[in-house]
Protein backbone atom coordinates (compact mmCIF):
# COMPACT_ATOMS: atom_id res chain seq x y z
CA UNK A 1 -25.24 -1.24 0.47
CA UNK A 2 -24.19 -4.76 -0.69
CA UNK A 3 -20.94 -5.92 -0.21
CA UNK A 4 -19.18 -8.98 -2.40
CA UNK A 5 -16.38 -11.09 -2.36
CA UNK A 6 -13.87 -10.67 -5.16
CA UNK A 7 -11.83 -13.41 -4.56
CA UNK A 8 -12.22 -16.94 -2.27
CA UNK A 9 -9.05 -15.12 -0.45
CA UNK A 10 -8.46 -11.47 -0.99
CA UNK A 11 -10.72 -8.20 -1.49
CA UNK A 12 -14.27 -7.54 -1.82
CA UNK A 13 -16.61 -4.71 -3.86
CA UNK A 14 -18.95 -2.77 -1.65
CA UNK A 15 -21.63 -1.46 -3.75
CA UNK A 16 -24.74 1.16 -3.37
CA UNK A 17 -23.27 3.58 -1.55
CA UNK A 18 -22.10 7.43 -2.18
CA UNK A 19 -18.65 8.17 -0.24
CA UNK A 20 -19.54 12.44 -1.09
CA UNK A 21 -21.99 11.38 1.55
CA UNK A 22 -21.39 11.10 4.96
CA UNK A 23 -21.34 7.15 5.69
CA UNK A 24 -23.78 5.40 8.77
CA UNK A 25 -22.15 4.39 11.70
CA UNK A 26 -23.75 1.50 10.69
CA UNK A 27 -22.25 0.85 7.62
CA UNK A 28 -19.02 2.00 8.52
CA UNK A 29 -19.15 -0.61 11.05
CA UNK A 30 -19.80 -2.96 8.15
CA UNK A 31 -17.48 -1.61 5.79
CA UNK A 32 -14.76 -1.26 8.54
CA UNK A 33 -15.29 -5.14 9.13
CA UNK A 34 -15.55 -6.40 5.81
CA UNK A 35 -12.22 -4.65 4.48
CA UNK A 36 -9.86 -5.54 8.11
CA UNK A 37 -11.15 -9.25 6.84
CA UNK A 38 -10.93 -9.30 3.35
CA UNK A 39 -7.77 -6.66 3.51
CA UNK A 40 -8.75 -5.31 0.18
CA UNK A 41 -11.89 -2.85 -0.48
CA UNK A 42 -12.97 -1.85 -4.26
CA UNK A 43 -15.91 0.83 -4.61
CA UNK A 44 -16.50 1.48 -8.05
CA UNK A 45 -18.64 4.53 -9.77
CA UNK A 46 -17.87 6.94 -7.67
CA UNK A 47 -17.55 10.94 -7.78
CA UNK A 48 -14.85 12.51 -5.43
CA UNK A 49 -13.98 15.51 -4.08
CA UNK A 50 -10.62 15.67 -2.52
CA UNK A 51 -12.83 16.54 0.81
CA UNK A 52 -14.87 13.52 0.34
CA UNK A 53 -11.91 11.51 0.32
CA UNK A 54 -10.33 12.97 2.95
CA UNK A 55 -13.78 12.20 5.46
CA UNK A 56 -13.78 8.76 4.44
CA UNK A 57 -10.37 8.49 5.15
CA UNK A 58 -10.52 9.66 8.63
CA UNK A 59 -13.43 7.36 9.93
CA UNK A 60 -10.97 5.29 9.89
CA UNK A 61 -7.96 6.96 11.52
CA UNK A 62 -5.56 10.36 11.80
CA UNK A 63 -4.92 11.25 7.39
CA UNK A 64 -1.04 10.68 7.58
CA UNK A 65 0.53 13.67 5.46
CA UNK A 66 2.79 11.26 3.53
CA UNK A 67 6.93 12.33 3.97
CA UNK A 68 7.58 12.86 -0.46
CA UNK A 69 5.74 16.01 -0.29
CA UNK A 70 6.75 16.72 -3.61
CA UNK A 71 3.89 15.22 -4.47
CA UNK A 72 1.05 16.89 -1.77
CA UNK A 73 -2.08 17.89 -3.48
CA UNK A 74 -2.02 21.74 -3.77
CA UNK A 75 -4.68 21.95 -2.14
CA UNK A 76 -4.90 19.32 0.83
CA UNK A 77 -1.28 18.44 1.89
CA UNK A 78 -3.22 15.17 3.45
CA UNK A 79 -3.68 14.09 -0.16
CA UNK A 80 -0.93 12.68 -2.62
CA UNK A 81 -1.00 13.12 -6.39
CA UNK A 82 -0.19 9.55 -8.27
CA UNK A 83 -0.37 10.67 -11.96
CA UNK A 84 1.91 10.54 -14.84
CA UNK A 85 0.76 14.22 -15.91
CA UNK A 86 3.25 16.65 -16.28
CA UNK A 87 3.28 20.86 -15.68
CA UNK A 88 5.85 22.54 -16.89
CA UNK A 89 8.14 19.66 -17.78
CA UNK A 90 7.66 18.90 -13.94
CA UNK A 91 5.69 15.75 -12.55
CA UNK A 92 2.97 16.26 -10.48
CA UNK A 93 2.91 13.08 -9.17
CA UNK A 94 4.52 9.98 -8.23
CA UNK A 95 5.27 6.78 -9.53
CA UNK A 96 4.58 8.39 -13.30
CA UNK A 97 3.99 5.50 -15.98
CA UNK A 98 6.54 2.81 -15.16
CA UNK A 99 5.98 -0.70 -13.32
CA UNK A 100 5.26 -0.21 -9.47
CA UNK A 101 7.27 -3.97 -8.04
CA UNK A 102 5.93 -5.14 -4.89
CA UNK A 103 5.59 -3.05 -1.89
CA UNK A 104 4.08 -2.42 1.49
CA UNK A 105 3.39 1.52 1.84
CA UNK A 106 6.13 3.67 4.12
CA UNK A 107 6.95 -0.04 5.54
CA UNK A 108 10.78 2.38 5.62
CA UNK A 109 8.73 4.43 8.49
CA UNK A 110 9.41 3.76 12.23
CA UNK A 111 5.74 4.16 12.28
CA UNK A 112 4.20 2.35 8.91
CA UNK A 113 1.07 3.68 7.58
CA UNK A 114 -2.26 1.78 8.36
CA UNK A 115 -4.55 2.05 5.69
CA UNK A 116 -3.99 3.26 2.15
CA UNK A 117 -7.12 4.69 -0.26
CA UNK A 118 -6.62 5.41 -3.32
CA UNK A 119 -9.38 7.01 -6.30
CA UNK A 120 -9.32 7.14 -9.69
CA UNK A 121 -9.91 10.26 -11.60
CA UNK A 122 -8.24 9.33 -14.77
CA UNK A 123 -7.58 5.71 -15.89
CA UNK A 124 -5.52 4.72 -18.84
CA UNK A 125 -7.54 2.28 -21.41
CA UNK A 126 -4.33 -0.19 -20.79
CA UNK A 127 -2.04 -1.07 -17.75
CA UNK A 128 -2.17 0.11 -14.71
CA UNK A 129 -3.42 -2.94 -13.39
CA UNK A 130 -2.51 -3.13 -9.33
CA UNK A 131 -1.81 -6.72 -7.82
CA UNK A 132 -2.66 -7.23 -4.31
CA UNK A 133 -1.36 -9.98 -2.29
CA UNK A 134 -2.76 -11.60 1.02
CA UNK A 135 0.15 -11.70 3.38
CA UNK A 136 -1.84 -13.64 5.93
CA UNK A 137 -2.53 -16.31 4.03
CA UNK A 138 1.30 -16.67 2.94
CA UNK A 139 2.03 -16.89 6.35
CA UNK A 140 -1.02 -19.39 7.16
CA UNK A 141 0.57 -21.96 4.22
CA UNK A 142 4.01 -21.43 4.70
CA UNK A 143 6.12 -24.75 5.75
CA UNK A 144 7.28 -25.48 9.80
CA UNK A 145 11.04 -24.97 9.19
CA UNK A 146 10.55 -21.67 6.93
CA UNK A 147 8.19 -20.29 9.72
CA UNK A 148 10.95 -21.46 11.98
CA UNK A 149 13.52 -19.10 10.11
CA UNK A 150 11.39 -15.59 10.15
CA UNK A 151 9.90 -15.98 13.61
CA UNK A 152 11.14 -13.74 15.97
CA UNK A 153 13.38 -12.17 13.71
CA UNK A 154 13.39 -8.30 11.91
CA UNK A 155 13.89 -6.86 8.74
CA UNK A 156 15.81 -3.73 8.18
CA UNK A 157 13.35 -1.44 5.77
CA UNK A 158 15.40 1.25 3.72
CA UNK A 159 14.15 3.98 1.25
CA UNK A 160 17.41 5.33 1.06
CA UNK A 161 18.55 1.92 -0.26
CA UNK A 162 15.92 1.38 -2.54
CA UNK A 163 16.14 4.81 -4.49
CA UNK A 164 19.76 4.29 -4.64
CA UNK A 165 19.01 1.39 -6.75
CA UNK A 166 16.67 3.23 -8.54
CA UNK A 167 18.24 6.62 -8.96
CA UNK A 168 19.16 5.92 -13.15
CA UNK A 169 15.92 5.27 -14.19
CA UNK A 170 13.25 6.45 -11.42
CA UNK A 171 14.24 10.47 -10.90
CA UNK A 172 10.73 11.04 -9.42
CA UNK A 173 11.53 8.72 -6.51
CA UNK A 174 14.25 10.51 -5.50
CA UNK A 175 13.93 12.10 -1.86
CA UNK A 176 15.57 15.41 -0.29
CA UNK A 177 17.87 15.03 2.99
CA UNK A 178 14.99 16.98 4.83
CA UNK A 179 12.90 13.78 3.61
CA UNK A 180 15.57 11.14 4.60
CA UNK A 181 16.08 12.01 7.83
CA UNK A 182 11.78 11.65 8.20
CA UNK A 183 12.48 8.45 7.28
CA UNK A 184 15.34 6.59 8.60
CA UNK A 185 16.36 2.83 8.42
CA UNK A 186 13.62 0.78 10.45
CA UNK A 187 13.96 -2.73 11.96
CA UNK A 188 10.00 -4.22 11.28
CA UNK A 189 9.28 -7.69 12.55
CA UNK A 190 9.46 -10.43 9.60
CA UNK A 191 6.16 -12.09 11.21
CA UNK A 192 3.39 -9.35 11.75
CA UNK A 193 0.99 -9.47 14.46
CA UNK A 194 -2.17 -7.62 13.25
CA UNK A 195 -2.69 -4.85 15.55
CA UNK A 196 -6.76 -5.28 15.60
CA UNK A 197 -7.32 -9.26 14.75
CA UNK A 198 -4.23 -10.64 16.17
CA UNK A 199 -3.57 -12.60 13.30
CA UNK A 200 -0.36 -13.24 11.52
CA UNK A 201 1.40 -11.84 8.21
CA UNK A 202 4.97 -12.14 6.28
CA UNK A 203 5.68 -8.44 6.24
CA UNK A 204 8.50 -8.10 3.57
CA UNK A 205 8.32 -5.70 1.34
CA UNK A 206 10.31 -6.34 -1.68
CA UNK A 207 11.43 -2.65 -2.44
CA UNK A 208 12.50 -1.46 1.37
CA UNK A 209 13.48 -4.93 2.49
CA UNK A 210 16.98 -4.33 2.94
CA UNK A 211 18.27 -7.17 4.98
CA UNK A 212 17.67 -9.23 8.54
CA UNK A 213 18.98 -7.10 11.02
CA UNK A 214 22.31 -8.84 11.93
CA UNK A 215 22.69 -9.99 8.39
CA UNK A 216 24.45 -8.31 5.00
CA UNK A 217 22.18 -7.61 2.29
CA UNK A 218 23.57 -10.89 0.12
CA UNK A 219 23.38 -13.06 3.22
CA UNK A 220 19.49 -11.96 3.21
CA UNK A 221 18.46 -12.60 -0.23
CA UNK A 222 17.71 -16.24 -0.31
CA UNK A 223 15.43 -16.19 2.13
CA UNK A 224 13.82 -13.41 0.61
CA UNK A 225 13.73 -15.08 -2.32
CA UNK A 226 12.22 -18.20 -1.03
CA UNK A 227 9.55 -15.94 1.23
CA UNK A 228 8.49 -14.21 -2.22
CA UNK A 229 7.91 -17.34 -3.90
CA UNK A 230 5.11 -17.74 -0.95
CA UNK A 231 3.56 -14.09 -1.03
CA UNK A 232 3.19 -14.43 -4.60
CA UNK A 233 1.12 -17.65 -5.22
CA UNK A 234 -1.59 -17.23 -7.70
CA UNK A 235 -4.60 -17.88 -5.62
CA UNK A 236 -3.91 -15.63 -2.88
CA UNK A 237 -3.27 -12.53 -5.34
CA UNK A 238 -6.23 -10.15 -6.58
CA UNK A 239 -5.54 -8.03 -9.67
CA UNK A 240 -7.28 -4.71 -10.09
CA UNK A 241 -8.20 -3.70 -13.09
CA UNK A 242 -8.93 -0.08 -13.01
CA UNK A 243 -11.87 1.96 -14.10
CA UNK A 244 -12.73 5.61 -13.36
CA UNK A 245 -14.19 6.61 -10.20
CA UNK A 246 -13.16 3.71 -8.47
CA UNK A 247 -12.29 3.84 -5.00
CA UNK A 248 -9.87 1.09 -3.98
CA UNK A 249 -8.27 0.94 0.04
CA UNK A 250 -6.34 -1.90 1.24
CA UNK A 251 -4.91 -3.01 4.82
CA UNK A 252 -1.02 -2.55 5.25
CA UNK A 253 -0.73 -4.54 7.63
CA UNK A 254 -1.31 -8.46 5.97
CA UNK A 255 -1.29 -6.95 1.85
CA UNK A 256 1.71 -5.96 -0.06
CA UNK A 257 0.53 -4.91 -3.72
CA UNK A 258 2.43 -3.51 -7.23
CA UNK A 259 1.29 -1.78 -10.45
CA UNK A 260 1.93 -2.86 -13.80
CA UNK A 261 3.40 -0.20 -16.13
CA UNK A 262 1.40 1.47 -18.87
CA UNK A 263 1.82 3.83 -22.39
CA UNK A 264 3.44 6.57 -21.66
CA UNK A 265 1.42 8.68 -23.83
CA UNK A 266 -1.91 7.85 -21.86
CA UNK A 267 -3.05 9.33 -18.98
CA UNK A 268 -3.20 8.39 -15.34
CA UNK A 269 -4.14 10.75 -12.50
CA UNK A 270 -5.07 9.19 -8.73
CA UNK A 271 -5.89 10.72 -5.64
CA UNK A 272 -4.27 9.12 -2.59
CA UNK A 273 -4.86 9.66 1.47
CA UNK A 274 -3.59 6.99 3.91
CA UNK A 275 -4.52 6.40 7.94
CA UNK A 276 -2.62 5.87 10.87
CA UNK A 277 -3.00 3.26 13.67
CA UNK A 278 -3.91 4.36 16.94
CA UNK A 279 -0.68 5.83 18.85
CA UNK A 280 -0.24 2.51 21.11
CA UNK A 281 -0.45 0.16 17.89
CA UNK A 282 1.72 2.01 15.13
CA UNK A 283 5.40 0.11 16.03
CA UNK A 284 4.61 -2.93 14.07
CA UNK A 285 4.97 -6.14 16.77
């Protein structure tokens, strides 16, 4: 196994190793370290099974069965389809071919997902691209007075919000009442503590963050504005481009990452699991 930095900042490629194998404790342990550190892991070439994906997943923590179940694999309801393919005139999977904008995943949970994998069975020959962003490091460069303004304070997350203002053109991110009341309004700190390194992150993400609790949605968006223009620097972003087979999992709680639309006509089919935290670390603090 060798493992290599992508970027002086964000994500690294771990290399020589089969995930349809069952992984060492040993390098788990090294894999496990490398990606809480560099927040971003890419293992290309390989050959998944939905099962294979699912026991990688869960060295690292409980598979979350993700609330759009729309979208469950038919056969594992641990794994989510991301695809533009269409049965029936029916998606069967999210997101389709449009532009993914800057997210944290189920940040609109009272208990956010952890970690995030994601494999590529079919890969479009353009777009696509996912952009990863190193929340840490925003946080690390970010002025006195602006880290003065977000301390201590929370951010109301809101799906329900954010397909509202997607409801003319996004139909497939539309959710069911059943779904909405899985996933209510939730008040996440601004300023993350990492749960496992005790370091510090900006966790706003774009799509869910509806406003500061206490504050109207247009009172918010300044400051939103002017924490974006932090989270999205150049050198602390890491664009994926992707090929098939690649394996790509990235650490919710310091990353926020989007997609970049592509052809309509081309195809793009993922497989996705995410983790949990352990039960006494999943409230974000």
């Amino acid at each position: 196994m060798h493992i290599r930095r992508i970027t002086p900042t964000i994500g690294v490629e771990i290399t020589g190793i089969d995930l349809t194998q069952p992984v060492s404790d040993g390098d788990f342990a090294a894999i496990k370290e490398s990606w809480l550190t560099h927040k971003v892991a890419v293992f290309p070439g390989q050959k998944l099974q939905e099962s294979d994906l699912m026991r990688f997943g869960e060295r690292f923590g409980e598979l979350e069965i993700h609330v759009r179940s729309t979208y469950h694999s038919r056969q594992n309801k641990e794994v989510m389809v991301v695809s533009n393919l269409k049965e029936d005139g029916k998606a069967i999977g999210v997101l389709g071919d449009g532009e993914a904008v800057w997210h944290i995943d189920q940040s609109y949970m009272p208990q956010p997902t952890f970690g995030t994998i994601l494999f590529g069975e079919k890969i479009p020959a353009e777009g696509g691209d996912t952009w990863f962003a190193d929340l840490e490091a925003a946080y690390a460069r970010m002025p006195a007075e602006l880290r003065a303004k977000v301390d201590g304070k929370r951010i109301v997350n809101s799906v329900d919000r954010h397909n509202r203002r997607e409801a003319a053109t996004r139909p497939d991110l539309q959710m069911t009442a059943e779904q909405l009341k899985r996933a209510p309004d939730s008040p996440h700190p601004a300023v993350r503590t990492h749960p496992f390194n005790g370091s510090k992150a900006i966790w706003y993400s774009p799509s869910h963050g509806a406003e500061f609790e206490g504050s109207t949605e247009d009172e918010s968006q300044p400051l939103f504005k002017e924490l974006l223009s932090y989270m999205t620097q150049d050198d602390i972003v890491y664009k994926h481009h992707w090929s098939v087979g690649d394996v790509v999992m990235w650490d919710n709680s310091s990353t926020m990452h989007r997609r970049d639309p592509f052809p309509g006509h081309m195809t793009r089919l993922l497989k996705r699991v995410s983790f949990r935290y352990p039960p006494d670390r999943r409230i974000p603090v």
